[in-house]
C-alpha atoms as a PDB file:
ATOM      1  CA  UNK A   1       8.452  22.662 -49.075  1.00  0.00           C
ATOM      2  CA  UNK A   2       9.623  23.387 -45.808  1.00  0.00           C
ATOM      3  CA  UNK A   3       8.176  25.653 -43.444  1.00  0.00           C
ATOM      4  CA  UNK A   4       9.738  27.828 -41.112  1.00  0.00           C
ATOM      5  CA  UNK A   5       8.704  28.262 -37.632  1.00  0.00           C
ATOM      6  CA  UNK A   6       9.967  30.784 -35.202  1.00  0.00           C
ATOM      7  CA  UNK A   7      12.308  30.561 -32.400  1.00  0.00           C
ATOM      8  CA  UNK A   8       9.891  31.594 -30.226  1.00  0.00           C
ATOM      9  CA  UNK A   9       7.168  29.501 -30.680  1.00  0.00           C
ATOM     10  CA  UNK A  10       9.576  26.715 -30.465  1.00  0.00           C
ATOM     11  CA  UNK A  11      10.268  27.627 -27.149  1.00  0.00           C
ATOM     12  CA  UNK A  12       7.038  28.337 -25.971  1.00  0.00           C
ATOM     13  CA  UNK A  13       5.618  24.972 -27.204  1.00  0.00           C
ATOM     14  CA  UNK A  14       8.667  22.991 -25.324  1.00  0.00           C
ATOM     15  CA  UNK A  15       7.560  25.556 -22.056  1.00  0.00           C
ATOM     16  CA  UNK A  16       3.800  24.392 -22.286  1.00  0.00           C
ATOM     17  CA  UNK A  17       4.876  20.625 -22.554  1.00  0.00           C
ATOM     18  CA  UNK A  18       6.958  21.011 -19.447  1.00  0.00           C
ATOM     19  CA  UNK A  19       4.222  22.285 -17.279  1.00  0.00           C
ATOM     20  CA  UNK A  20       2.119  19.493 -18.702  1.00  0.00           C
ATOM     21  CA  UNK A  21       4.708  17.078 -17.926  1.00  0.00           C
ATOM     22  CA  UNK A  22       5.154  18.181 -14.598  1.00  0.00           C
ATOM     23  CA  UNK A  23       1.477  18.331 -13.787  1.00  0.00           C
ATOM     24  CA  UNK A  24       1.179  15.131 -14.843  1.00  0.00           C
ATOM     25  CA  UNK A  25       4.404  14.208 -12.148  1.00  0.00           C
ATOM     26  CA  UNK A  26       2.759  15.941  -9.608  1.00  0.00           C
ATOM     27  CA  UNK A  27      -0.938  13.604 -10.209  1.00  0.00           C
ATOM     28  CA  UNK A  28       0.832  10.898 -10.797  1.00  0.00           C
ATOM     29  CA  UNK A  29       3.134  10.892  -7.372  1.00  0.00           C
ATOM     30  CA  UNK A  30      -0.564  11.794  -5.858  1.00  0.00           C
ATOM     31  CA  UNK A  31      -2.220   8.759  -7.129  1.00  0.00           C
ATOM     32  CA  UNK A  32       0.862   6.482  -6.423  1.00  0.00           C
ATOM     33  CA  UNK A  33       0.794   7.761  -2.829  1.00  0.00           C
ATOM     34  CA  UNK A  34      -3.006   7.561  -2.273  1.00  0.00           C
ATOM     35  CA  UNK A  35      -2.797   3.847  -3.791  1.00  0.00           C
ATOM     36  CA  UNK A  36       0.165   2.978  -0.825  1.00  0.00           C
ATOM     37  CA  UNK A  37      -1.587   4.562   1.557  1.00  0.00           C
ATOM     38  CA  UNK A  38      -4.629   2.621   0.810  1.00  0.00           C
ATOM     39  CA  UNK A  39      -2.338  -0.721   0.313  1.00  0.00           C
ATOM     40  CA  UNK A  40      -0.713  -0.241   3.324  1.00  0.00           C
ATOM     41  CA  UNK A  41      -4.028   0.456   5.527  1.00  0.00           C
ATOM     42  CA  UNK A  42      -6.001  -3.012   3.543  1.00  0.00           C
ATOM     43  CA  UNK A  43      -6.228  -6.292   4.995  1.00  0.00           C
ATOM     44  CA  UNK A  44      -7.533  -8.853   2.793  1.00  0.00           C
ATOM     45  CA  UNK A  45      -7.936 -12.788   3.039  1.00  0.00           C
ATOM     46  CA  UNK A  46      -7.362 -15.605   0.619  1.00  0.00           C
ATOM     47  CA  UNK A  47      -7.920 -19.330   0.859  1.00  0.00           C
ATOM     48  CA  UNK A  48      -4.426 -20.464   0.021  1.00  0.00           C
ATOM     49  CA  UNK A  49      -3.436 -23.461  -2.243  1.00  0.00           C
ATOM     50  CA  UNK A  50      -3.151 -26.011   0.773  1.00  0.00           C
ATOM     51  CA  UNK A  51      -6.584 -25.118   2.395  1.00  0.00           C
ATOM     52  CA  UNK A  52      -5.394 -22.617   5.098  1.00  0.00           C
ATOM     53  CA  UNK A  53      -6.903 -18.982   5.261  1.00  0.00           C
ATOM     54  CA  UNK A  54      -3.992 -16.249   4.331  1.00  0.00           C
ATOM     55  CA  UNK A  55      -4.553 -12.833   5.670  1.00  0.00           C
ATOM     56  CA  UNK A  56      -2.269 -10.452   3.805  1.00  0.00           C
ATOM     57  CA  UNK A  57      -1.255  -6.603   4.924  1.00  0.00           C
ATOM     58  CA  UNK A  58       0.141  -7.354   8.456  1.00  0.00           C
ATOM     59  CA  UNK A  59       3.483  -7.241   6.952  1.00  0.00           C
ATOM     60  CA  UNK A  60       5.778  -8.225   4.379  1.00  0.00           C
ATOM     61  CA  UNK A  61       4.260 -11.862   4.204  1.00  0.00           C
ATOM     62  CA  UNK A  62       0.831 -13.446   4.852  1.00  0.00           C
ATOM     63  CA  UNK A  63       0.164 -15.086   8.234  1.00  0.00           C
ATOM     64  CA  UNK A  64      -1.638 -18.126   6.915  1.00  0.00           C
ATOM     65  CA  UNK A  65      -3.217 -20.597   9.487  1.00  0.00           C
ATOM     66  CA  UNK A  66      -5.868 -23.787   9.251  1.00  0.00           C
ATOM     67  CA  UNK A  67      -9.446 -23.273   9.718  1.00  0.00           C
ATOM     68  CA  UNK A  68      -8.699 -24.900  13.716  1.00  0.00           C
ATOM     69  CA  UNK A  69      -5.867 -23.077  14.326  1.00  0.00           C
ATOM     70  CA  UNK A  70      -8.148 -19.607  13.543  1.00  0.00           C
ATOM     71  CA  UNK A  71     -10.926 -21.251  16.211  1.00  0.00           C
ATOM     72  CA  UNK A  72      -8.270 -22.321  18.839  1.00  0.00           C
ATOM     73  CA  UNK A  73      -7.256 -18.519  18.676  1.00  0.00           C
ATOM     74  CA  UNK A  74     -10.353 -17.438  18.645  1.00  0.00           C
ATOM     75  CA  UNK A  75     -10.964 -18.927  21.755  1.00  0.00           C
ATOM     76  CA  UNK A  76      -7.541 -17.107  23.280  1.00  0.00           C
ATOM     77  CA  UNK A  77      -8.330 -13.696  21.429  1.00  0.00           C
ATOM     78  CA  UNK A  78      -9.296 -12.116  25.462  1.00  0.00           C
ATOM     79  CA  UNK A  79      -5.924 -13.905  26.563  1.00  0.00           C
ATOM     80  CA  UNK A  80      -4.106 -12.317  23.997  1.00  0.00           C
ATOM     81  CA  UNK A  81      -5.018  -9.070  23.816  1.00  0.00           C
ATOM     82  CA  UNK A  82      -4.706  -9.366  28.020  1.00  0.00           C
ATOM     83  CA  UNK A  83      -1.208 -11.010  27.620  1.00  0.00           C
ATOM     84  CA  UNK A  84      -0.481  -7.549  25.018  1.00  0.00           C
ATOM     85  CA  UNK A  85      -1.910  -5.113  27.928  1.00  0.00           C
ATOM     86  CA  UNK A  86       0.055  -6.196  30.468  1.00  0.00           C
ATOM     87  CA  UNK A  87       3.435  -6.513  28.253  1.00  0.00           C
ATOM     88  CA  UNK A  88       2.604  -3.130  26.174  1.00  0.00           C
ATOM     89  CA  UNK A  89       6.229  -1.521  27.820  1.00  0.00           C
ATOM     90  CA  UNK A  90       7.858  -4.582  26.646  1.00  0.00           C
ATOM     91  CA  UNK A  91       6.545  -4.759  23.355  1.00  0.00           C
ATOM     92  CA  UNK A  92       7.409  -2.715  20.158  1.00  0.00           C
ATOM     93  CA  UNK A  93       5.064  -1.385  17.432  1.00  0.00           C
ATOM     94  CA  UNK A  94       6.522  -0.860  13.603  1.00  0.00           C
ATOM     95  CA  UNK A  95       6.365   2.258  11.821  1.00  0.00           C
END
């Protein structure tokens, strides 16, 4: 036996399921925004596979160096960030 429903509730039903469905757009492109915001700010670091320390989230790949090359720019971090100071009209920043 079938049984009939109305027009109307029809209607309404399909209206509350499209202000679910666009809550649920509007969290969703919140979260998904929040997460590339956080991605974007993060800098991690990862031994990679030959032994060299990765540092991912400057930019599109990792800058991976030895264990001596960190130290040896360690050494020259006051040097660079002098050598960036006096070149800062020269130099361009992304974003």
């Amino acid at each position: 036996m079938t049984k009939l429903v109305k027009k109307s509730d029809v209607v309404e039903t399909l209206v509350e399921q499209d202000e679910e469905h666009v809550d649920e757009l509007a969290r969703l492109r919140a979260e998904n925004a929040a997460l590339k915001a956080q991605a974007s700010r993060s800098v991690t670091f990862k031994v990679s596979t030959k032994g060299g320390v990765s540092v991912y989230g400057l930019g599109r790949f990792p800058l991976t160096l030895y264990k001596e090359q960190w130290e040896k720019l360690n050494d020259v971090i006051i040097d660079v960030m002098a050598f960036i100071n006096s070149h800062a009209k020269e130099l361009k920043t992304r974003g």
